[in-house]
C-alpha atoms as a PDB file:
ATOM      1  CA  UNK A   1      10.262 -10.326   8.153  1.00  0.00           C
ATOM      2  CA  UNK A   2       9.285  -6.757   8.339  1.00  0.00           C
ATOM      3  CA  UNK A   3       7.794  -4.947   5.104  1.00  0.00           C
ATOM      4  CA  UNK A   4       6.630  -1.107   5.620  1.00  0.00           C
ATOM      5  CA  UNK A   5       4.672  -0.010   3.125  1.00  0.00           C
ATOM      6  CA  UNK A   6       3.757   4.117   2.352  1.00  0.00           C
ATOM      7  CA  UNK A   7       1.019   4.271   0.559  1.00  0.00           C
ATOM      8  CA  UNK A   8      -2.183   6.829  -0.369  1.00  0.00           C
ATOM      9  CA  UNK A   9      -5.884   5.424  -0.881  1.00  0.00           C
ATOM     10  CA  UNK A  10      -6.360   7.881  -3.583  1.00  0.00           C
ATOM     11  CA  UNK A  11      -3.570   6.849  -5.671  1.00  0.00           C
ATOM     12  CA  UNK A  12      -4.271   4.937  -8.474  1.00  0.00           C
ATOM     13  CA  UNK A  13      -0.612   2.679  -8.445  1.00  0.00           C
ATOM     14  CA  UNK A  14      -1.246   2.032  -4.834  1.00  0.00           C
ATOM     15  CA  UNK A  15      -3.947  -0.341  -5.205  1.00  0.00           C
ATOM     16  CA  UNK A  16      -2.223  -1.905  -7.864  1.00  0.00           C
ATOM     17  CA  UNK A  17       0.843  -2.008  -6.125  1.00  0.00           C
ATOM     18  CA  UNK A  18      -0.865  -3.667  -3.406  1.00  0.00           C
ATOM     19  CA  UNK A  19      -2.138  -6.582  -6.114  1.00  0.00           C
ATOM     20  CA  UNK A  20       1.287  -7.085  -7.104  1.00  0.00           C
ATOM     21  CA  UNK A  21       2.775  -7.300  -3.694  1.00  0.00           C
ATOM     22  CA  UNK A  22       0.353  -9.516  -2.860  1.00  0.00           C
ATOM     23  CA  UNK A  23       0.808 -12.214  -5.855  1.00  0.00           C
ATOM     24  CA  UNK A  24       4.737 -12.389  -4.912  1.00  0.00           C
ATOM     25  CA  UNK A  25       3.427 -12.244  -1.039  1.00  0.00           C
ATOM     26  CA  UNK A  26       0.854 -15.548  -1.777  1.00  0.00           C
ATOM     27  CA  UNK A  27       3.747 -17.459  -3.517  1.00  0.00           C
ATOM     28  CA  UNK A  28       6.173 -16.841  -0.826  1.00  0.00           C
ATOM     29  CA  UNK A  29       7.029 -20.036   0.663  1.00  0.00           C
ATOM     30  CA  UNK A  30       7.697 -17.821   4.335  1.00  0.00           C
ATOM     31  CA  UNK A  31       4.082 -15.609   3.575  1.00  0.00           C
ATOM     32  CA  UNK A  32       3.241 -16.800   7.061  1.00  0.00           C
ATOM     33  CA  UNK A  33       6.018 -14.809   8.806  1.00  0.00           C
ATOM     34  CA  UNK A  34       5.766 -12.028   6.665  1.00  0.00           C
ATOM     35  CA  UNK A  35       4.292  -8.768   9.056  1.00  0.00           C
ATOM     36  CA  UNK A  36       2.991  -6.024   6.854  1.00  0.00           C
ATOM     37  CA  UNK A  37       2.672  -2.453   8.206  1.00  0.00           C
ATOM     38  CA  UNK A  38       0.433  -0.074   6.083  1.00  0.00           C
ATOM     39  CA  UNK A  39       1.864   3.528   6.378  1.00  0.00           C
ATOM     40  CA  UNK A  40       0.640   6.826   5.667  1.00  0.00           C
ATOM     41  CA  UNK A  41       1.474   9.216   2.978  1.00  0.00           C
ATOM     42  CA  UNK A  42      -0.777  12.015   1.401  1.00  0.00           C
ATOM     43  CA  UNK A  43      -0.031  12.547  -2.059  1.00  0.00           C
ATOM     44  CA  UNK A  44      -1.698  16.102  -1.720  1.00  0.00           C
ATOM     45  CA  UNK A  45      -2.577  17.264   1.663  1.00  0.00           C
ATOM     46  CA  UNK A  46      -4.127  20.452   1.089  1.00  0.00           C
ATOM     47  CA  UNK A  47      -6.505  19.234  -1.070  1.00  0.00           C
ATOM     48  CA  UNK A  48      -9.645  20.368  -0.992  1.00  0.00           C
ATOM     49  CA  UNK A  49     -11.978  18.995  -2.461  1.00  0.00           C
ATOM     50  CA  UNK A  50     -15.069  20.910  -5.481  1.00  0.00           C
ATOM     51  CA  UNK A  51     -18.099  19.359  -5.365  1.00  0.00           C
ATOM     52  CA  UNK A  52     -19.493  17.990  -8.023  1.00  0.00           C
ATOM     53  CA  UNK A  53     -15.873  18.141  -9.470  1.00  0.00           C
ATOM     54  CA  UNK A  54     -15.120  14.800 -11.504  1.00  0.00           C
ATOM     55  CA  UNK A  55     -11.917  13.116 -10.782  1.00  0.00           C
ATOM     56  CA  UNK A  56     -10.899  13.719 -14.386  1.00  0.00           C
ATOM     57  CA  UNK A  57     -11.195  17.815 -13.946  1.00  0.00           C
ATOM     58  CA  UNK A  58      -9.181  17.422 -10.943  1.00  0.00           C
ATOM     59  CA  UNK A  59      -6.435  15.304 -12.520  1.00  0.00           C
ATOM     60  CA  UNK A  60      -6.340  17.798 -15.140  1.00  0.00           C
ATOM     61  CA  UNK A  61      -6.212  21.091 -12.800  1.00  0.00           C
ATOM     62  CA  UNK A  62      -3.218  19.463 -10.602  1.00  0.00           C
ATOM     63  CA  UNK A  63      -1.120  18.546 -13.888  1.00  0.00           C
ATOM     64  CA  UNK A  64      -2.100  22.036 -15.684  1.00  0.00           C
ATOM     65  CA  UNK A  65      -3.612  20.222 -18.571  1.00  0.00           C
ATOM     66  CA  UNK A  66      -7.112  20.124 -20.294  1.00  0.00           C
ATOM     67  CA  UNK A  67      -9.437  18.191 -18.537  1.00  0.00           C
ATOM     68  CA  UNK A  68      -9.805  16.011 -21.773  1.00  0.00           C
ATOM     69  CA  UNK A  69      -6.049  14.902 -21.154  1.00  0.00           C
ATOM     70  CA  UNK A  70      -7.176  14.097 -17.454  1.00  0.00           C
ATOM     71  CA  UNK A  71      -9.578  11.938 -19.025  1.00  0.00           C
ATOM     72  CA  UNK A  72      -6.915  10.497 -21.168  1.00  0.00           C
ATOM     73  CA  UNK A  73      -4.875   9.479 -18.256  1.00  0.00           C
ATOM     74  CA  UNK A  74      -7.208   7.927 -16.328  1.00  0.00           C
ATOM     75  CA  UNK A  75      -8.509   5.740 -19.294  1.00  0.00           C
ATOM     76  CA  UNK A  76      -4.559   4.680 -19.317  1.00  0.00           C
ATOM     77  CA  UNK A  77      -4.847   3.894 -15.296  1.00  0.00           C
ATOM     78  CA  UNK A  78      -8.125   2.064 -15.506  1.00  0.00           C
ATOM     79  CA  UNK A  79      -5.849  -0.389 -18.408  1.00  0.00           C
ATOM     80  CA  UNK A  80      -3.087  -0.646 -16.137  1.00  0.00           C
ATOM     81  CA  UNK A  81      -5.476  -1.440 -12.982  1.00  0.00           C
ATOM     82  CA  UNK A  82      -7.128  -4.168 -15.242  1.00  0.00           C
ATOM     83  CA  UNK A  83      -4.015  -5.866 -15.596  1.00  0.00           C
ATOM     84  CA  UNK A  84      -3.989  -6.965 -11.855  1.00  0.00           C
ATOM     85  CA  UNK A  85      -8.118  -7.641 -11.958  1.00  0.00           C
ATOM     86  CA  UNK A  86      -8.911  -4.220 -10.595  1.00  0.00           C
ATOM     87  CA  UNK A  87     -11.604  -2.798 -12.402  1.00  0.00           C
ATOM     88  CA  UNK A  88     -11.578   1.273 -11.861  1.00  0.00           C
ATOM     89  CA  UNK A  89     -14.669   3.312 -12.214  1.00  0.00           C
ATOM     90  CA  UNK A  90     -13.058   7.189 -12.417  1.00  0.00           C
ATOM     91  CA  UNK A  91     -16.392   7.989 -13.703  1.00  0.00           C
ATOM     92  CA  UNK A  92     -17.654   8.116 -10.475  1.00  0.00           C
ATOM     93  CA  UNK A  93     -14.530   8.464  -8.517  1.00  0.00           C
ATOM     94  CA  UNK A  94     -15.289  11.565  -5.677  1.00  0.00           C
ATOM     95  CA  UNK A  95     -11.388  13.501  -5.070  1.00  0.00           C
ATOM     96  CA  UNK A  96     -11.046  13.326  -1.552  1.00  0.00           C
ATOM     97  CA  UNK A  97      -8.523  14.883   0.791  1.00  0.00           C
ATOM     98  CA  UNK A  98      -7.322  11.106   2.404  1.00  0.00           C
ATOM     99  CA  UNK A  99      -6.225  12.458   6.083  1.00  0.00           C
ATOM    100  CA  UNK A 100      -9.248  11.135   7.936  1.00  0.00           C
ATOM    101  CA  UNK A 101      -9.259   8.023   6.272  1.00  0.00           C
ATOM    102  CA  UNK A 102      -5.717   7.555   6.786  1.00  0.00           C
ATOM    103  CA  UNK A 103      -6.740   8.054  10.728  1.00  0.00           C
ATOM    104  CA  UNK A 104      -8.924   5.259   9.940  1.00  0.00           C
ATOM    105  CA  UNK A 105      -6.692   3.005   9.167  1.00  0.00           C
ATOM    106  CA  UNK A 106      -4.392   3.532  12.379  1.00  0.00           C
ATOM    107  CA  UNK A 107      -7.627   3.075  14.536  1.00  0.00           C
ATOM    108  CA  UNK A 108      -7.973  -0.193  12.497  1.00  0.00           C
ATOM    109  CA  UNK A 109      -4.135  -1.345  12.933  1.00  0.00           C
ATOM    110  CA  UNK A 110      -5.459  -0.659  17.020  1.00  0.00           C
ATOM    111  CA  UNK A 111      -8.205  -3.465  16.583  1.00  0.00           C
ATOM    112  CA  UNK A 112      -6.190  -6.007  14.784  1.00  0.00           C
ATOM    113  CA  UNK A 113      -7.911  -4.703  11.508  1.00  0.00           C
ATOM    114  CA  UNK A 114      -5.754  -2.349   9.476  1.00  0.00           C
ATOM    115  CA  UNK A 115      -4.971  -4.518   6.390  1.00  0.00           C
ATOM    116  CA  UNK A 116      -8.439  -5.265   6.183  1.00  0.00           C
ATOM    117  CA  UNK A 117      -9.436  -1.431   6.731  1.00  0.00           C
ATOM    118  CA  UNK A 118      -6.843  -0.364   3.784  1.00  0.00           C
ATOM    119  CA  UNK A 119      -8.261  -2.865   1.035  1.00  0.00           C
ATOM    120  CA  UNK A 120     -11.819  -1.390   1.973  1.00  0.00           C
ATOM    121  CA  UNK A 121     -10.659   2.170   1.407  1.00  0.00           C
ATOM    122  CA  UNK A 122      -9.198   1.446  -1.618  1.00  0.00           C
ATOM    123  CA  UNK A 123     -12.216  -0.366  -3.130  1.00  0.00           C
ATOM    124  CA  UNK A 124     -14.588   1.992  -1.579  1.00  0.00           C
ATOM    125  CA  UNK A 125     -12.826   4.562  -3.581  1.00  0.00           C
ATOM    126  CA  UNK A 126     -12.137   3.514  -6.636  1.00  0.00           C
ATOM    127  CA  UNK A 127     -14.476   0.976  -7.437  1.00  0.00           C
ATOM    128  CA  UNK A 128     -17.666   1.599  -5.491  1.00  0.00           C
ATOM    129  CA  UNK A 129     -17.332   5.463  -5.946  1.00  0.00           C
ATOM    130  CA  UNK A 130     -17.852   6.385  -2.172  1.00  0.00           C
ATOM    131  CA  UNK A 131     -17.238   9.678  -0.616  1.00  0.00           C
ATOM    132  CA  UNK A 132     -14.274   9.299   1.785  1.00  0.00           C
ATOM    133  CA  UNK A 133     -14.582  13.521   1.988  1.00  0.00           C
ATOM    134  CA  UNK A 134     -17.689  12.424   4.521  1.00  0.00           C
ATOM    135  CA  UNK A 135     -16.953  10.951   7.902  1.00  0.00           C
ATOM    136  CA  UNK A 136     -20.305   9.137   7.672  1.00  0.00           C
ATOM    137  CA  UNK A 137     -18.821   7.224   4.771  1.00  0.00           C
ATOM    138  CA  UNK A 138     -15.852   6.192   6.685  1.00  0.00           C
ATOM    139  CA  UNK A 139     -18.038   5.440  10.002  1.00  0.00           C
ATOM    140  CA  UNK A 140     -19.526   2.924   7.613  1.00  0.00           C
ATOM    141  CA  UNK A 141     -17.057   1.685   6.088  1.00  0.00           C
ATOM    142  CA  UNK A 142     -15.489   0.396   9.014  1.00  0.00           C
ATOM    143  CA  UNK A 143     -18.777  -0.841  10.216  1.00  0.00           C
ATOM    144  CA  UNK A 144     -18.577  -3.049   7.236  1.00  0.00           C
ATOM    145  CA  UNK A 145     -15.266  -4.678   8.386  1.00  0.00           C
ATOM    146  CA  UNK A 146     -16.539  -5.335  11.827  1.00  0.00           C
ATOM    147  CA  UNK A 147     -15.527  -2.337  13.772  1.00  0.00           C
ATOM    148  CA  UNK A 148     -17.487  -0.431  16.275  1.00  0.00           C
ATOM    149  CA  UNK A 149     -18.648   2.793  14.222  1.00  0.00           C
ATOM    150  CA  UNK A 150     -19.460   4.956  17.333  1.00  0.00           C
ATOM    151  CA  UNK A 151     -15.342   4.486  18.756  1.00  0.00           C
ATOM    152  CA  UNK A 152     -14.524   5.324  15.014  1.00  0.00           C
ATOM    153  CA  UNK A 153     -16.221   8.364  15.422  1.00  0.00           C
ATOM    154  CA  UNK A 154     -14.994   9.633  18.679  1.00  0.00           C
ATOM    155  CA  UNK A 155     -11.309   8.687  17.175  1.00  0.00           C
ATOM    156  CA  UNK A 156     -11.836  10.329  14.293  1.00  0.00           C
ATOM    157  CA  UNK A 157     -13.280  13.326  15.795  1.00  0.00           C
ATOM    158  CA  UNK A 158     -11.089  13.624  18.188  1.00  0.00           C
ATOM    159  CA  UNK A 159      -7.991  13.495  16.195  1.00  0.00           C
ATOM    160  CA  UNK A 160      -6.539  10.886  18.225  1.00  0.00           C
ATOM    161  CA  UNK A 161      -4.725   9.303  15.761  1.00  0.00           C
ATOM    162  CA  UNK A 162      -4.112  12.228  13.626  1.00  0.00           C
ATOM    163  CA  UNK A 163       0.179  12.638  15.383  1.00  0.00           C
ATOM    164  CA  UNK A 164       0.533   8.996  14.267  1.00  0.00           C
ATOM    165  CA  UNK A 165      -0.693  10.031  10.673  1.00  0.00           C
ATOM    166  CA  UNK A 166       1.835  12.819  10.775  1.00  0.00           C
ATOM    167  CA  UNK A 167       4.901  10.722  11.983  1.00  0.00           C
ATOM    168  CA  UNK A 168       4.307   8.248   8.958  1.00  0.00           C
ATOM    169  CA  UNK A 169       4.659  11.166   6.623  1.00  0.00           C
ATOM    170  CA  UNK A 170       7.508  12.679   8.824  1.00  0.00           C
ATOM    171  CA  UNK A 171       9.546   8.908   8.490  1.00  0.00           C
ATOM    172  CA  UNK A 172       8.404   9.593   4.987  1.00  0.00           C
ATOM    173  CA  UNK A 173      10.271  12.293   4.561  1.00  0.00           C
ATOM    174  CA  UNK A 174      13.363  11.141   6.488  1.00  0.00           C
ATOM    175  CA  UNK A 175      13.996   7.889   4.458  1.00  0.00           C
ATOM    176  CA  UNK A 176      13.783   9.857   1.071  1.00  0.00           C
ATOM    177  CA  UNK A 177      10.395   8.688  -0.169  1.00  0.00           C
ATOM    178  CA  UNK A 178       9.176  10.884  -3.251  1.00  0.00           C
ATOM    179  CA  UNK A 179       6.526   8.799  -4.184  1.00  0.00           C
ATOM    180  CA  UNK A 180       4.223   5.934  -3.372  1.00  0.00           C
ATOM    181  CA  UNK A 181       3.700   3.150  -3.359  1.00  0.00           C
ATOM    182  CA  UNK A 182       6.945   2.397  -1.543  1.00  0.00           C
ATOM    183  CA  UNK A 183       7.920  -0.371   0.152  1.00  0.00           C
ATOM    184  CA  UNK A 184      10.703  -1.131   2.895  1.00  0.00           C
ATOM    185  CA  UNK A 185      12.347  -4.510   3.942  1.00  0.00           C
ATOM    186  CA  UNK A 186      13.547  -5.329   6.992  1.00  0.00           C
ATOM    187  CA  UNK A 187      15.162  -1.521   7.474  1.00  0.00           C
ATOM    188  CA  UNK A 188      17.122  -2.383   4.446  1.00  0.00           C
ATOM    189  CA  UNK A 189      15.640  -2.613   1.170  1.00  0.00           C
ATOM    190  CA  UNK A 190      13.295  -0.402  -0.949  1.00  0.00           C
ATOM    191  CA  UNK A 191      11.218  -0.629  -3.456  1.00  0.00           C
ATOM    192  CA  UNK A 192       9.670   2.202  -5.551  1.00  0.00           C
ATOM    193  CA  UNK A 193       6.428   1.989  -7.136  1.00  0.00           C
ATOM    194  CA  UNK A 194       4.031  -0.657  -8.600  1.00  0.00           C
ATOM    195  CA  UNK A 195       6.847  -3.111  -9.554  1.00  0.00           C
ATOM    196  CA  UNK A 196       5.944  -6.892 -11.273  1.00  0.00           C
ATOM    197  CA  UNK A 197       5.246  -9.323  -9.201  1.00  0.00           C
ATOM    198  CA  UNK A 198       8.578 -11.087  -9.899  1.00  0.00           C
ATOM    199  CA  UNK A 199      10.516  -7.873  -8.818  1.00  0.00           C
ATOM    200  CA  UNK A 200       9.066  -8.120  -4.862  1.00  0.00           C
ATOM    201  CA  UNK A 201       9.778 -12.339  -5.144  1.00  0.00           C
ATOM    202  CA  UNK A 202      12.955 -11.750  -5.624  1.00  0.00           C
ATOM    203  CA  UNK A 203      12.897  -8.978  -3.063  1.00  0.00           C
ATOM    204  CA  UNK A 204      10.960 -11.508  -0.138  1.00  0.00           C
ATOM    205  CA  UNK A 205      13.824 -14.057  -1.014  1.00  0.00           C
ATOM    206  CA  UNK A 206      16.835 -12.107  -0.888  1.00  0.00           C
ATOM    207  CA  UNK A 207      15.866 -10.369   2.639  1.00  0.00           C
ATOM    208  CA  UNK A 208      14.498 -13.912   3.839  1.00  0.00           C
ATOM    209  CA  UNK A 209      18.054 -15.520   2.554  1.00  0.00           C
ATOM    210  CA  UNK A 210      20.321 -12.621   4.303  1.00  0.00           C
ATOM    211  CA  UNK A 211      18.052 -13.052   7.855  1.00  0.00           C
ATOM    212  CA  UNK A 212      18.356 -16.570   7.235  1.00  0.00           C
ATOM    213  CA  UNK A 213      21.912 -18.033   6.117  1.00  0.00           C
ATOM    214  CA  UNK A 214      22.321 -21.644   5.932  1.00  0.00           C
ATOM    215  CA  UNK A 215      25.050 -22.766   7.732  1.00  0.00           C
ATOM    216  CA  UNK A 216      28.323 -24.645   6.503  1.00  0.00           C
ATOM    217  CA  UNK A 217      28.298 -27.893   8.342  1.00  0.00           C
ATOM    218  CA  UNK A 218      31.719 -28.025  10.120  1.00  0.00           C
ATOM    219  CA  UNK A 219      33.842 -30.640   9.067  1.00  0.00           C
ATOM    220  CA  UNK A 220      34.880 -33.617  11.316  1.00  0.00           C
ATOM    221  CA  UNK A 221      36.110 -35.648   9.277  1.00  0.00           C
ATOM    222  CA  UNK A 222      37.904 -35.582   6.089  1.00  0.00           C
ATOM    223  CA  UNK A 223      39.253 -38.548   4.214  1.00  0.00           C
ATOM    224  CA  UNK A 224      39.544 -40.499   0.728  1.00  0.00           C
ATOM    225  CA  UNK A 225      36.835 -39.536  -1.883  1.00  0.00           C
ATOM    226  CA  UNK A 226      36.296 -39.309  -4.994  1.00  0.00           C
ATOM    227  CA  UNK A 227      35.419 -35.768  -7.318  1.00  0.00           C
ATOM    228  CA  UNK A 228      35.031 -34.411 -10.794  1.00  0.00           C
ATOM    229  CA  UNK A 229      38.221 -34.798 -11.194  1.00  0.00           C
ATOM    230  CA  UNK A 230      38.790 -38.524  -9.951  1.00  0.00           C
ATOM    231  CA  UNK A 231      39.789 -40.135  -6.500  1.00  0.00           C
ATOM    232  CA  UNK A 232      42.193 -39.951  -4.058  1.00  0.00           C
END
């Protein structure tokens, strides 16, 4: 089974998304034939980011709102993200404009590493309070995970995976996605946003089910029996 999943690794429902997922994934009595594909999506593109801006006063500045209300709603995220075990530090959360890291990851789905890659972004960002505005951060982030920091570089440098960052967003766009984190089954099924656990079991089953029908055995023989109703 297929699952696509759009996704930024500066959105705060993403990661806990992800958790979710995950939960329904780990109970899944098929998990093993499950193939995830992480996809990009940039919740603001043209960011760029203030230094020594907080995440709160940026919050605040993209809803038009005082930065104490950006405060506000972050406080609400970081009880959401606890929920799941994910323990937010917005404190020391840097904004970041996500397109190189979202490079990243495509150079890490290249080396067999790109779910790996994504769940180090996301902590790296809002639990560790890295800087994924710096490509040295990045370099060492994937260092971290095992991958060779000086091809990193010339990838990221280069742009080389840049187009494949774009198409994501382009699919994006085709399929109707508004928001992240959203998640596609098998071509057929969506999901939108950070749904309970129990909403993507029942999800995993009913695409698993529909790929996989169980066959009515074909009768050979039919004779005297006996029913609710009595015998013949």
């Amino acid at each position: 089974m297929k699952v696509e999943i759009w996704s930024d690794v500066v959105c705060p429902f993403c990661y806990v998304g992800k958790r979710k997922f995950e939960k329904a994934l780990g109970e899944f009595a098929h998990r093993e034939d499950v193939q995830i594909e992480w996809k990009s999506f940039q919740l603001t593109p043209n960011f760029v980011p203030v230094p020594g801006e907080s995440i709160h006063a940026s919050l605040a500045k993209k809803k038009g709102v005082p930065e104490a209300e950006g405060r506000r709603m972050n406080d609400q995220m970081t009880l959401i993200a606890k929920e799941v075990g994910l323990h937010y530090n917005f404190d020391n959360t840097i904004p970041a404009n996500t397109f190189l890291a979202h490079q990243l990851i495509h150079f890490a789905a290249h080396q067999g590493q790109q779910a790996t890659m994504k769940e180090r972004l996301f902590a790296a960002y809002y639990l560790e309070g890295r800087d994924l505005n710096e490509l040295d951060t990045l370099l060492n982030l994937a260092a971290e995970i095992g991958l060779d920091p000086d091809a990193a570089r010339q990838a990221l440098e280069a742009g080389t995976y840049a187009n494949e960052v774009r198409r994501d967003e382009y699919e994006a766009q085709q399929i109707g996605v508004r928001g992240v984190p959203f998640f596609v089954f098998e071509d057929k099924y969506a999901v939108s946003g950070a749904q309970p656990s129990e909403v993507f079991a029942e999800v995993l089953g009913k695409v698993w089910d529909e790929a996989h029908p169980k066959a009515r055995p074909t009768m050979l023989a039919d004779g005297p029996a006996c029913g609710p109703e009595g015998c013949d």
